[in-house]
Structure formats: structure tokens, C-alpha cells
PDB file of N, CA and C in Angstrom:
ATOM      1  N   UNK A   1     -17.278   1.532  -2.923  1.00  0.00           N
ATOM      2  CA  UNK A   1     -15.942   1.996  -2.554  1.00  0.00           C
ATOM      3  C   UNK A   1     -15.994   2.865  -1.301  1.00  0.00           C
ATOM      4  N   UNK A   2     -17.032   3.747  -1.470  1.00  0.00           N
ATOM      5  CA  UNK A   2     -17.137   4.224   0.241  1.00  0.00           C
ATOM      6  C   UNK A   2     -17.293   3.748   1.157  1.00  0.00           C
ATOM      7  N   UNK A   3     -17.729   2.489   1.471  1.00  0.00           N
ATOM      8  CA  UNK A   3     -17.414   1.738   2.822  1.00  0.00           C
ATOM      9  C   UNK A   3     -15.997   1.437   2.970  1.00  0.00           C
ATOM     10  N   UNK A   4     -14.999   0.625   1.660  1.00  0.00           N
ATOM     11  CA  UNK A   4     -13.818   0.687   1.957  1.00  0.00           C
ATOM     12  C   UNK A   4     -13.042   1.592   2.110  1.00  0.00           C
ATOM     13  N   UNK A   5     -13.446   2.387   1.704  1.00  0.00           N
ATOM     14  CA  UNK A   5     -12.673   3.996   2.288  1.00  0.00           C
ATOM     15  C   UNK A   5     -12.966   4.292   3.801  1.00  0.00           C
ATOM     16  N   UNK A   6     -13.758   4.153   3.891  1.00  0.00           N
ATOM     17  CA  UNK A   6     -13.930   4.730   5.881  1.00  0.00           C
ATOM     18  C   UNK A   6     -13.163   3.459   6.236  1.00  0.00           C
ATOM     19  N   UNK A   7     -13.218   2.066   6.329  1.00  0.00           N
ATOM     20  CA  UNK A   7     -12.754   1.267   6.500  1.00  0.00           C
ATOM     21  C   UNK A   7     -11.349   1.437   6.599  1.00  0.00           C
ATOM     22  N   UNK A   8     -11.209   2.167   5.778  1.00  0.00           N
ATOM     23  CA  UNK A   8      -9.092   2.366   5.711  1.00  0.00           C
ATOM     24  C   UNK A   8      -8.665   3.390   6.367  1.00  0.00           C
ATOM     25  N   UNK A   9      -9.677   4.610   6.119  1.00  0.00           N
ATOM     26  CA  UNK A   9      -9.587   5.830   6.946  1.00  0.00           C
ATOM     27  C   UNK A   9      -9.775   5.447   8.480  1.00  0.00           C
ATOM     28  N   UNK A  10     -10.726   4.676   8.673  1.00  0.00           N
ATOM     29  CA  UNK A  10     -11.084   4.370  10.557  1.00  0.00           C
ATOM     30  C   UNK A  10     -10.081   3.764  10.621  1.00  0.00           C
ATOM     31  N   UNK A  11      -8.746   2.815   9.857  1.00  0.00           N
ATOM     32  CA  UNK A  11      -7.905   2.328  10.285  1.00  0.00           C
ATOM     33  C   UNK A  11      -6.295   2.616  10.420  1.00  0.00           C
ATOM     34  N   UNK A  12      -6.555   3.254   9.692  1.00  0.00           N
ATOM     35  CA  UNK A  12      -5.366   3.943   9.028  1.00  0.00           C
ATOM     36  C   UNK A  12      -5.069   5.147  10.297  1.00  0.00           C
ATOM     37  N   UNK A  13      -6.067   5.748  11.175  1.00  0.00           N
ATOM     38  CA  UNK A  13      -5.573   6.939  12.283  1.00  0.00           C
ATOM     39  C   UNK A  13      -5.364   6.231  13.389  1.00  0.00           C
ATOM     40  N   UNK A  14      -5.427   4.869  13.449  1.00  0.00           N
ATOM     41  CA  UNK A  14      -5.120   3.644  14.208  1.00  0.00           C
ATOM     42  C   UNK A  14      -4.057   2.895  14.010  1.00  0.00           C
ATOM     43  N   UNK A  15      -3.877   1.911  14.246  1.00  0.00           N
ATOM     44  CA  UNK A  15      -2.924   0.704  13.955  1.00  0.00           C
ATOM     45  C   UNK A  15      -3.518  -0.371  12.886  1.00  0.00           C
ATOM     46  N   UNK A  16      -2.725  -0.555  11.978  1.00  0.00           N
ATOM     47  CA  UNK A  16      -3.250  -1.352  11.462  1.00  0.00           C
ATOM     48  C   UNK A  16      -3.407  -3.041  11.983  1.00  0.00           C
ATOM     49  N   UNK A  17      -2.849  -3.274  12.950  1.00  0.00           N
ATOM     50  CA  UNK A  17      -3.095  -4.265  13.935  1.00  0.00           C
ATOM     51  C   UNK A  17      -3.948  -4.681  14.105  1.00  0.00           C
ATOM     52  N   UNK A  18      -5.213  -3.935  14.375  1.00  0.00           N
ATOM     53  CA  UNK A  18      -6.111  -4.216  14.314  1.00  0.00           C
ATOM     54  C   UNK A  18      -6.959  -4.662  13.332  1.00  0.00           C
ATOM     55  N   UNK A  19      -6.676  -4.354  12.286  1.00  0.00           N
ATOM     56  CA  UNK A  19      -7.505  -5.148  11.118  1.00  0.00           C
ATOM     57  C   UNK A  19      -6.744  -7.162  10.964  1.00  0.00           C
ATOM     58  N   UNK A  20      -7.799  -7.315  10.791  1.00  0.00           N
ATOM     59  CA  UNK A  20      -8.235  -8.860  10.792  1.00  0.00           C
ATOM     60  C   UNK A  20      -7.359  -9.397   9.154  1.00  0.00           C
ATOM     61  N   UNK A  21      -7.201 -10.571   8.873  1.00  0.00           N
ATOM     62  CA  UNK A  21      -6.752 -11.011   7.518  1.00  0.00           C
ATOM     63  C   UNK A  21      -8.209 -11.094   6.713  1.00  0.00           C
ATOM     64  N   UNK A  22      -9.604 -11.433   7.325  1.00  0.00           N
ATOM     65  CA  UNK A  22     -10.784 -11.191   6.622  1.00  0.00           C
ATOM     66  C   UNK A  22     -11.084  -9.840   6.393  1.00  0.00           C
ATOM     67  N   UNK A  23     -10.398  -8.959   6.870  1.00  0.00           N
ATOM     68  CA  UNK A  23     -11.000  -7.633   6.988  1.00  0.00           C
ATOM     69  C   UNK A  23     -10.283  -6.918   4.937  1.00  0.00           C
ATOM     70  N   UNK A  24      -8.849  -7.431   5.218  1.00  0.00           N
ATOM     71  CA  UNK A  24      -8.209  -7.303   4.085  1.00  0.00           C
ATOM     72  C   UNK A  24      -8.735  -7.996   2.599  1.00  0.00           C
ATOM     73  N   UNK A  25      -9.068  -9.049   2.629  1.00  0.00           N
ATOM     74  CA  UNK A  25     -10.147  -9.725   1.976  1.00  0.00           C
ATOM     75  C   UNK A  25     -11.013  -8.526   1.910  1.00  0.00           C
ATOM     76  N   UNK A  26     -11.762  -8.750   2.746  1.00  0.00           N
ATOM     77  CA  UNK A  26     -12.969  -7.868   2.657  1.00  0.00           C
ATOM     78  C   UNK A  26     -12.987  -6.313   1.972  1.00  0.00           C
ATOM     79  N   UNK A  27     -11.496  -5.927   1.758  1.00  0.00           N
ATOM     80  CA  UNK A  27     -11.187  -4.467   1.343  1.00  0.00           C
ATOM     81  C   UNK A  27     -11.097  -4.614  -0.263  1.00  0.00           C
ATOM     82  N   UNK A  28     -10.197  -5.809  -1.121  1.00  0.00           N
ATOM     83  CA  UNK A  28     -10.228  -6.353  -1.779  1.00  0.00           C
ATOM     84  C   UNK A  28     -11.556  -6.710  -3.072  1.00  0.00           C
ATOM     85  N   UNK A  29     -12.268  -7.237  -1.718  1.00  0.00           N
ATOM     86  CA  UNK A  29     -13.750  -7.347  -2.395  1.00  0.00           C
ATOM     87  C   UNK A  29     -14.558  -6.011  -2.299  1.00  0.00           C
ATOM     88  N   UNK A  30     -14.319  -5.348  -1.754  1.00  0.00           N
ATOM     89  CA  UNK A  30     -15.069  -3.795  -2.036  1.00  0.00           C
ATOM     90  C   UNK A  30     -14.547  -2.751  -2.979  1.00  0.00           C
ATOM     91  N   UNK A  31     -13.614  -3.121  -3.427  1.00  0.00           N
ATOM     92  CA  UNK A  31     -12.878  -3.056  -4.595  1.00  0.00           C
ATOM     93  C   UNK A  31     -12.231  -1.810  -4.485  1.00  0.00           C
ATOM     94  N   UNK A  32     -11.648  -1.629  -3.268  1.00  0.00           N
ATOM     95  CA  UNK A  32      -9.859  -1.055  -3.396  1.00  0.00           C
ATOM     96  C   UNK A  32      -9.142  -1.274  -4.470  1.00  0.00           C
ATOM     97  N   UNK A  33      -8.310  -0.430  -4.856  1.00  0.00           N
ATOM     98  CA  UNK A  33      -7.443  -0.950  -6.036  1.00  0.00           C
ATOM     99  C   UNK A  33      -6.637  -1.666  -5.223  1.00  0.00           C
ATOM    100  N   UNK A  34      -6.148  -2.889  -6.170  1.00  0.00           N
ATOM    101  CA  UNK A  34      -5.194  -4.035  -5.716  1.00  0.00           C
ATOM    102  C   UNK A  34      -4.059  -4.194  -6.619  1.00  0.00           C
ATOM    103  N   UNK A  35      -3.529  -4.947  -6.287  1.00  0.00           N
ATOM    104  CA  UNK A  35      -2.312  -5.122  -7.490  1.00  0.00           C
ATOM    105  C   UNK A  35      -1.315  -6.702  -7.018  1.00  0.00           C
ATOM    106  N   UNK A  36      -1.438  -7.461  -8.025  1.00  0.00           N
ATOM    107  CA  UNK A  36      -0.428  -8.830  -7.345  1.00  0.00           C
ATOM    108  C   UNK A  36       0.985  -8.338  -7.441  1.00  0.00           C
ATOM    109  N   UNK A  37       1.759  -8.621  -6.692  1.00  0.00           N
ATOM    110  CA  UNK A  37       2.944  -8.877  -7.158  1.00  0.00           C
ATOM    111  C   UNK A  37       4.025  -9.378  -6.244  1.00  0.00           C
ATOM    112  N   UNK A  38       5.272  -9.664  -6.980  1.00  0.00           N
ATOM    113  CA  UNK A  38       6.133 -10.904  -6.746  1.00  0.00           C
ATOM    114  C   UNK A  38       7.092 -10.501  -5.514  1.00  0.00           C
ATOM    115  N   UNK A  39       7.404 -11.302  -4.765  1.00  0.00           N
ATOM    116  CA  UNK A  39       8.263 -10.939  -3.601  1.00  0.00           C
ATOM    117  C   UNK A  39       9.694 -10.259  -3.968  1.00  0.00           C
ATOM    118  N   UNK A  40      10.577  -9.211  -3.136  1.00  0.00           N
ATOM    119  CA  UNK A  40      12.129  -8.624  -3.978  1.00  0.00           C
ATOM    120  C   UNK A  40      11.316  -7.526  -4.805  1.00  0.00           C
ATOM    121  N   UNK A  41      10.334  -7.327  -4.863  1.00  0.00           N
ATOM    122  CA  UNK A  41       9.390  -5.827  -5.284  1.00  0.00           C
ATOM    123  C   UNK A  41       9.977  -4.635  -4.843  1.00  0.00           C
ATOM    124  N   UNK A  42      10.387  -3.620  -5.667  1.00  0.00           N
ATOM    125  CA  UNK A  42      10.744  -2.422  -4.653  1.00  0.00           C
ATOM    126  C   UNK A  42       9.638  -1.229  -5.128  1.00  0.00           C
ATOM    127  N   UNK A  43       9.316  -0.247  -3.861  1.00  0.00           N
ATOM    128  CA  UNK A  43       8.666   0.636  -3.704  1.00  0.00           C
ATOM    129  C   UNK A  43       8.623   1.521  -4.657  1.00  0.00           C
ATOM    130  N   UNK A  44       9.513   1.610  -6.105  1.00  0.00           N
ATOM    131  CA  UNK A  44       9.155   2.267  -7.257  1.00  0.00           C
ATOM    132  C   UNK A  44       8.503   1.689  -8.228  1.00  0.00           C
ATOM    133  N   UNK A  45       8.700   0.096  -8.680  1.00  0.00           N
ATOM    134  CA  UNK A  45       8.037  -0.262  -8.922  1.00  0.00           C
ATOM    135  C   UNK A  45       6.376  -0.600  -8.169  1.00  0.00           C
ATOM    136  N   UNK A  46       6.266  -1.200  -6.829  1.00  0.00           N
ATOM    137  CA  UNK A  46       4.578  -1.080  -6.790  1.00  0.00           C
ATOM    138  C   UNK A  46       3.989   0.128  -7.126  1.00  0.00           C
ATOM    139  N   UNK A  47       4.360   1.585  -6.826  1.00  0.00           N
ATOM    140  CA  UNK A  47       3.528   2.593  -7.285  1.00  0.00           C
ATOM    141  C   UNK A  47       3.062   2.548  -8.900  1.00  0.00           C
ATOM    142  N   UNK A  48       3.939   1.941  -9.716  1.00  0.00           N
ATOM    143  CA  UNK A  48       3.264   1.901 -11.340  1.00  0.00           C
ATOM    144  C   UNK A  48       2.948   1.462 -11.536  1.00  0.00           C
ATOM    145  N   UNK A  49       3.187   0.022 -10.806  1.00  0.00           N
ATOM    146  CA  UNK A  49       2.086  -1.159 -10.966  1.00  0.00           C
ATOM    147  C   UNK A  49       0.832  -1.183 -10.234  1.00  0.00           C
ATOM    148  N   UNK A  50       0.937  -0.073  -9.455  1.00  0.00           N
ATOM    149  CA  UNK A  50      -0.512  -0.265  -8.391  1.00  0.00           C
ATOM    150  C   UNK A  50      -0.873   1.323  -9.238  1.00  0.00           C
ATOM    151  N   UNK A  51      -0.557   1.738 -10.039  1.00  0.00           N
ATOM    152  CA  UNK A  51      -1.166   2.861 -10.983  1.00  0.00           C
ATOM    153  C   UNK A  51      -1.468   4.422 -10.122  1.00  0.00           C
ATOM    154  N   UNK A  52      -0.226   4.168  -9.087  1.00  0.00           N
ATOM    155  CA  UNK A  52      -0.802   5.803  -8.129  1.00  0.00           C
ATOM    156  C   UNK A  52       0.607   6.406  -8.769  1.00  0.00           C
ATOM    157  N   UNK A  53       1.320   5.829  -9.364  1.00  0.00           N
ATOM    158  CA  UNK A  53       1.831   7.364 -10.292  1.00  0.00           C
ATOM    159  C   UNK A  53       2.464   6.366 -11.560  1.00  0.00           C
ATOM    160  N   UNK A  54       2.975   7.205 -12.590  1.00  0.00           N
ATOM    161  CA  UNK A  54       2.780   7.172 -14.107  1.00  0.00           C
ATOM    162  C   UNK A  54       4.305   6.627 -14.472  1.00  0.00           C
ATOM    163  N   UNK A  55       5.091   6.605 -14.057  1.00  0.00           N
ATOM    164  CA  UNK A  55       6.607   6.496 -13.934  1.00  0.00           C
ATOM    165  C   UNK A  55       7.114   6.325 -12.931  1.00  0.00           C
ATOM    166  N   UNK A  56       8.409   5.328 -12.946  1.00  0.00           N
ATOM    167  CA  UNK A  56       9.340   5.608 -12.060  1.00  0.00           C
ATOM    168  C   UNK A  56      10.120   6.795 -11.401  1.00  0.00           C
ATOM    169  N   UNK A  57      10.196   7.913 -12.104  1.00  0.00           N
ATOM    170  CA  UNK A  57      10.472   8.966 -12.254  1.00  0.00           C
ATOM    171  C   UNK A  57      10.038   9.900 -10.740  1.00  0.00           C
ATOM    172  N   UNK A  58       8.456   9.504 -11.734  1.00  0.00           N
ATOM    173  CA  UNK A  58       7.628  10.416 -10.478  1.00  0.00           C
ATOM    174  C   UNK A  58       7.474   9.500  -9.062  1.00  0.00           C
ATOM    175  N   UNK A  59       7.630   8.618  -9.779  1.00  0.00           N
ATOM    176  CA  UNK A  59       7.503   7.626  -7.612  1.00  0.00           C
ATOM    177  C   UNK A  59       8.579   8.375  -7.313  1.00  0.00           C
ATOM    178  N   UNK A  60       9.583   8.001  -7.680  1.00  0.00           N
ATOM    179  CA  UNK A  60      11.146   8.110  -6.676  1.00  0.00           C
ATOM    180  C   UNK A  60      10.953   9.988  -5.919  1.00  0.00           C
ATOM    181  N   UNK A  61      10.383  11.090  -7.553  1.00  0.00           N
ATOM    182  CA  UNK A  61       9.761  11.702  -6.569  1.00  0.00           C
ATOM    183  C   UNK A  61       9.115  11.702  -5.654  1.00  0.00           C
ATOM    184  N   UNK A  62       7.896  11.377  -5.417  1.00  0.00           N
ATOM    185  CA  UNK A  62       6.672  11.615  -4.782  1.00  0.00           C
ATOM    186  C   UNK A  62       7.604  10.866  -3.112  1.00  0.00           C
ATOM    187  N   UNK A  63       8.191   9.653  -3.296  1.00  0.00           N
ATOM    188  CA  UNK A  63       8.298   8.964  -2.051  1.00  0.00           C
ATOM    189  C   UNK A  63       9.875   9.791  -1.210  1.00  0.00           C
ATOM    190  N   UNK A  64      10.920  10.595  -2.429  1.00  0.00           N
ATOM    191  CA  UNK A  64      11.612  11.583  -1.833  1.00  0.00           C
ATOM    192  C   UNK A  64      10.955  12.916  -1.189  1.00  0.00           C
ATOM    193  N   UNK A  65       9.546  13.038  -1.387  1.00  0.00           N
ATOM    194  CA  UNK A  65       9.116  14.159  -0.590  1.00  0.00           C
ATOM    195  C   UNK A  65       7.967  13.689   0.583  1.00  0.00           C
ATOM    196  N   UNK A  66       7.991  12.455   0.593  1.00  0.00           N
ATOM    197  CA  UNK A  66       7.686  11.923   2.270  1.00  0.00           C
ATOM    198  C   UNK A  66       6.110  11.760   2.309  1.00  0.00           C
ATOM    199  N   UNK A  67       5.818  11.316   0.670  1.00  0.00           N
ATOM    200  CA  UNK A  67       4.549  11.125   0.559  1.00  0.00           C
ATOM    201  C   UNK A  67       3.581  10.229   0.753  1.00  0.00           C
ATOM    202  N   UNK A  68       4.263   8.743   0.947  1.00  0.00           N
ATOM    203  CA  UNK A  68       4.152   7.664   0.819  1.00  0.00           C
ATOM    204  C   UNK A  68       4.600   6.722   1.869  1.00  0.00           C
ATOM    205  N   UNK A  69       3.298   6.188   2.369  1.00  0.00           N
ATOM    206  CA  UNK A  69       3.317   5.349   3.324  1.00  0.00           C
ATOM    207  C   UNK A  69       2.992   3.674   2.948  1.00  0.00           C
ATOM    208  N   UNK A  70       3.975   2.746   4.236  1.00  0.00           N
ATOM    209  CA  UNK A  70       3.642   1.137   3.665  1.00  0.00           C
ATOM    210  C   UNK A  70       2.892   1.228   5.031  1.00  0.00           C
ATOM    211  N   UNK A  71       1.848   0.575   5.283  1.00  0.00           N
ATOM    212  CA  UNK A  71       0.824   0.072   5.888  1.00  0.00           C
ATOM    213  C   UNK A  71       1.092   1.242   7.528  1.00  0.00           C
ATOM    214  N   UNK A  72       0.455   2.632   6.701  1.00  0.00           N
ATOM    215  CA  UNK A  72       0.727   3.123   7.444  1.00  0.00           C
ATOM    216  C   UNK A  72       2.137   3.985   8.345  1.00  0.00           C
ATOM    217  N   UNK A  73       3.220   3.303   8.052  1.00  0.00           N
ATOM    218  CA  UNK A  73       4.559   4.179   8.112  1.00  0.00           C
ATOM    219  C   UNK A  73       5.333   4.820   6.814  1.00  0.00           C
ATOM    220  N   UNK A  74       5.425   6.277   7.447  1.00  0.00           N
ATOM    221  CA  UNK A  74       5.874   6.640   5.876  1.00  0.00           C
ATOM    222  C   UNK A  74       7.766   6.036   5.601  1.00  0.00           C
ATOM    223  N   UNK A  75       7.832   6.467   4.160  1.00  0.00           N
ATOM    224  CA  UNK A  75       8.985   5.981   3.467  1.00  0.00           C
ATOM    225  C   UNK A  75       9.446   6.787   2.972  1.00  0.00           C
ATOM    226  N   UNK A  76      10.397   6.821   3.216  1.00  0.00           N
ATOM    227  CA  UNK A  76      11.294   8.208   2.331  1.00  0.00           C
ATOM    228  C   UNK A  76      12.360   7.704   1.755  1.00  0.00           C
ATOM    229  N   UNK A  77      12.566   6.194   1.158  1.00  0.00           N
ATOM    230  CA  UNK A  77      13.938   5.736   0.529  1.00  0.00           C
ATOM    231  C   UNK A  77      13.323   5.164  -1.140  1.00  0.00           C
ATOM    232  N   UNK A  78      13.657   6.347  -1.831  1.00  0.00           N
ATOM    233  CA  UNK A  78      13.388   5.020  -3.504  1.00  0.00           C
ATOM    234  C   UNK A  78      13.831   4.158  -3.680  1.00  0.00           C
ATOM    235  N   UNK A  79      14.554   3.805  -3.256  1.00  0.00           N
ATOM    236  CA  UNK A  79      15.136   2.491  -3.183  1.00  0.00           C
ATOM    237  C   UNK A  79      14.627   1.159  -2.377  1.00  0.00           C
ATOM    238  N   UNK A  80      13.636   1.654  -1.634  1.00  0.00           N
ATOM    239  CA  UNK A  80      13.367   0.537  -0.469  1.00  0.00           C
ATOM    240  C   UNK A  80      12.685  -0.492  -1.481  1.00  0.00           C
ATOM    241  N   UNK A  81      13.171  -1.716  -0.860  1.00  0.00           N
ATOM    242  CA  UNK A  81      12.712  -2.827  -1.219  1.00  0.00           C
ATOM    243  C   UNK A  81      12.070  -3.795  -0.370  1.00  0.00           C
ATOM    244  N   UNK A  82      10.516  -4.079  -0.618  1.00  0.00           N
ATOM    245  CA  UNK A  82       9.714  -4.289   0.587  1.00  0.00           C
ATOM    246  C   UNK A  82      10.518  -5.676   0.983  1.00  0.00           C
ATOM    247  N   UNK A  83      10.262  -6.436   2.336  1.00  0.00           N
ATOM    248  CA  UNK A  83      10.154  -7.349   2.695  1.00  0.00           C
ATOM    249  C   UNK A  83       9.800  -7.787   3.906  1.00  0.00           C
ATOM    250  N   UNK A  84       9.908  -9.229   4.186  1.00  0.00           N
ATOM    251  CA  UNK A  84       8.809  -9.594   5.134  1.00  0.00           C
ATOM    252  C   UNK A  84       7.854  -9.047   6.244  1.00  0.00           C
ATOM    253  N   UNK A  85       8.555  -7.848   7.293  1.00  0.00           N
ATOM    254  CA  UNK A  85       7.582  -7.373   7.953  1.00  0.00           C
ATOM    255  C   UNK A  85       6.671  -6.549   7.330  1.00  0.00           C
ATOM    256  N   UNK A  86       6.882  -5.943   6.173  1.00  0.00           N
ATOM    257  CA  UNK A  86       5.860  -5.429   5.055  1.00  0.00           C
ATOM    258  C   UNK A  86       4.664  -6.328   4.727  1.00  0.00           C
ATOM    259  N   UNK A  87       4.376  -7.343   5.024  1.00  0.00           N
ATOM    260  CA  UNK A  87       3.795  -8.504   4.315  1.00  0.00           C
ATOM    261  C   UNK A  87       2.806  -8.964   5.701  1.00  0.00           C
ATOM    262  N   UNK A  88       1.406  -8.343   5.637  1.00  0.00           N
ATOM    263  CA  UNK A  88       0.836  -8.390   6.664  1.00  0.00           C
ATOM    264  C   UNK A  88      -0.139  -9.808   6.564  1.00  0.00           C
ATOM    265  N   UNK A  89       0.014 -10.524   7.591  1.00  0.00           N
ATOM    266  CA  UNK A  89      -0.413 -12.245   7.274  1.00  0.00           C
ATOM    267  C   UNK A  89       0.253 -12.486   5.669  1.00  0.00           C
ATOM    268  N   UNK A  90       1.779 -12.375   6.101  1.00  0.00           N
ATOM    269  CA  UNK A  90       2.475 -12.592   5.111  1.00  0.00           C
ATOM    270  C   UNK A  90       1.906 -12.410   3.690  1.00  0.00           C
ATOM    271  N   UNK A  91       0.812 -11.705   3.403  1.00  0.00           N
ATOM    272  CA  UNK A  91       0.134 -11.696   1.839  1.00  0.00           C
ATOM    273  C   UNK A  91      -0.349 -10.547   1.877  1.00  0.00           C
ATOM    274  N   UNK A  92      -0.449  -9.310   2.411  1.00  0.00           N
ATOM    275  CA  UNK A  92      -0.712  -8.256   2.080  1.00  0.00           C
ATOM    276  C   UNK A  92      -0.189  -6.726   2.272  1.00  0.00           C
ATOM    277  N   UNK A  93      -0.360  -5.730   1.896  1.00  0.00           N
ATOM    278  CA  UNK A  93       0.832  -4.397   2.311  1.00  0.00           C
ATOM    279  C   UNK A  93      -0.221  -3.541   1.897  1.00  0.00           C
ATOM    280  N   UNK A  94      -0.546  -2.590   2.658  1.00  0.00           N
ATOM    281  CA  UNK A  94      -1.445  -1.364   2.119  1.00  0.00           C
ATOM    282  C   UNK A  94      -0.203  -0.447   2.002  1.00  0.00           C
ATOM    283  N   UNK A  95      -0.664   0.100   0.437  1.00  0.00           N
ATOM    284  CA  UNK A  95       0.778   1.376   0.068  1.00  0.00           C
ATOM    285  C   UNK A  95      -0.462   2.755   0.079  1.00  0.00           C
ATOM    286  N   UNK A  96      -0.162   3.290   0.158  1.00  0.00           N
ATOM    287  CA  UNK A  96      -0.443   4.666   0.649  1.00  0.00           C
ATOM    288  C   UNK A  96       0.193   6.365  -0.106  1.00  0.00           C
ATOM    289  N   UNK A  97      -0.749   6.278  -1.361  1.00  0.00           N
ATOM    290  CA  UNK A  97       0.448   7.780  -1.947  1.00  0.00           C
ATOM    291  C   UNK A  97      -0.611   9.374  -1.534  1.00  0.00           C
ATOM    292  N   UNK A  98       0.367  10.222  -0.622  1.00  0.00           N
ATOM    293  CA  UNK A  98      -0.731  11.019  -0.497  1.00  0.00           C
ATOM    294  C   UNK A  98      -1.926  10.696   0.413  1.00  0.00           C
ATOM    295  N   UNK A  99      -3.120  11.182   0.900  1.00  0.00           N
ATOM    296  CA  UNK A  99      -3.952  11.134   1.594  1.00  0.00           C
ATOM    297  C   UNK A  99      -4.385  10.195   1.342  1.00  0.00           C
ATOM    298  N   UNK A 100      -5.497  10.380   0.121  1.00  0.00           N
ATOM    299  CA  UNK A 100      -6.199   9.416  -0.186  1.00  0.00           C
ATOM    300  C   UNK A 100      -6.429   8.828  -1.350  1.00  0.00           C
ATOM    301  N   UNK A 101      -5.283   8.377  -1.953  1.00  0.00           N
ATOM    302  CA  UNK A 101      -4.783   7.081  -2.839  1.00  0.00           C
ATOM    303  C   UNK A 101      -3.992   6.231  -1.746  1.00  0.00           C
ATOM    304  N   UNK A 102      -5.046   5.270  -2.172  1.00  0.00           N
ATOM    305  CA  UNK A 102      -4.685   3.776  -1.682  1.00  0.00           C
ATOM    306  C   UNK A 102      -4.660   2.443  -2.594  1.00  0.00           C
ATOM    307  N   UNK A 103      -3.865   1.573  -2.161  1.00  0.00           N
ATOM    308  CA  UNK A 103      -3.828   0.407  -3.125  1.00  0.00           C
ATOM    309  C   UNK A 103      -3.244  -0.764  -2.303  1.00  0.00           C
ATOM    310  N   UNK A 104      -4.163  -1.682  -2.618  1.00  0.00           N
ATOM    311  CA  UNK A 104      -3.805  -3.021  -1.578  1.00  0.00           C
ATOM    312  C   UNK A 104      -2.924  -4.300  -2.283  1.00  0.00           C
ATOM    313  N   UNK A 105      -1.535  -4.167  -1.788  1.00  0.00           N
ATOM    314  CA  UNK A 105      -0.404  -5.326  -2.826  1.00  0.00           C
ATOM    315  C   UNK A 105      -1.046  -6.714  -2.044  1.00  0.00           C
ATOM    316  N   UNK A 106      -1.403  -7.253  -2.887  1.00  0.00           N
ATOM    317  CA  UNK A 106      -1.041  -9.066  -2.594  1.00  0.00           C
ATOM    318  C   UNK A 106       0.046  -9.486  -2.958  1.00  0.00           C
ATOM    319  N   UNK A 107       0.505 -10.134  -2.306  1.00  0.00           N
ATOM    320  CA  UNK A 107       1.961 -10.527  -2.845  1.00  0.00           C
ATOM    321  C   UNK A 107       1.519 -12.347  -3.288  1.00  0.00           C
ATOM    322  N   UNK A 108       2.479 -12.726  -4.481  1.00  0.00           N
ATOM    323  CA  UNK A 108       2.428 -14.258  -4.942  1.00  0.00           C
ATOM    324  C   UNK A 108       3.197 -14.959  -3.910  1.00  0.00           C
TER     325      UNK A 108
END
């Protein structure tokens, strides 16, 4: 897990542009937490399903106090509901709660 951590950290004070669709794979297989899920997803649900907080409750907190970033830009709407430019080589979204909880959505 510590290589994928510098990996996200060296990318993350960057653009994520720069990471490759193998590179995401490659984060995946170093075993980032991941999480599948279905397109029309909104940002309170991936946090419980990607297990960086315990309730809906506490997302809608955590992302009303400007904690929480999608691939790098933060979010401040509980309500947001990801879509397509969220969807990096249309199949992936790094969510971001806090520093350093990370979790990589594949989308179906």
C-alpha cells in the first residue's frame, strides 16, 4: 500500500492528467480501497460504499465542511451527483475524504 500511496500523493499535488488508465489499474492492484458502482451515484452514497464514513449523515457532513475531493477538486454539495467528466477514461473517479483517505470508484 505504500507505493500506492506516494503514487497518489506524487499525483494528487499535480494534475491528475497525468496519470495513465494503466497507472489506475495499477493503483487498484496495489490495493487502494476500491469500490464498483453504478452510474446516477451521488457523492453520499460513494462515501459508505467506499467505507470513508459510516452514514449518510456523516458524509453530507464531512463534504458540507469542504472535506472531500473528486479526483482532486474539492466538493462542497451533498447532493452532487457524479457524472461523466467525473469518470476518468470513462471508468474511474478517485474520491478523496480528508488528507489521506482515499478510495478508487470503478464505475459499471
Amino acid at each position: 500500500l505504500g507505493r500506492a500511496e506516494m503514487c497518489i500523493s506524487d499525483r494528487i499535488s499535480g494534475s491528475l492528467s497525468a496519470l495513465s488508465e494503466a497507472d489506475f489499474e495499477q493503483l487498484a492492484q496495489d490495493g487502494v480501497p476500491m469500490v464498483e458502482m453504478e452510474k446516477g451515484a451521488d457523492l453520499m452514497q460513494a462515501l459508505v460504499d467506499a467505507e470513508l464514513q459510516p452514514s449518510r449523515g456523516q458524509a453530507r457532513k464531512t463534504i458540507a465542511s469542504n472535506a472531500v475531493t473528486i479526483n482532486g477538486e474539492k466538493q462542497s454539495d451533498p447532493e452532487y451527483i457524479f457524472n461523466d467528466e467525473d469518470r476518468l477514461f470513462g471508468r474511474y473517479t478517485l474520491l478523496r475524504r480528508g488528507k489521506k483517505n482515499y478510495c478508487l470508484i470503478c464505475w459499471k
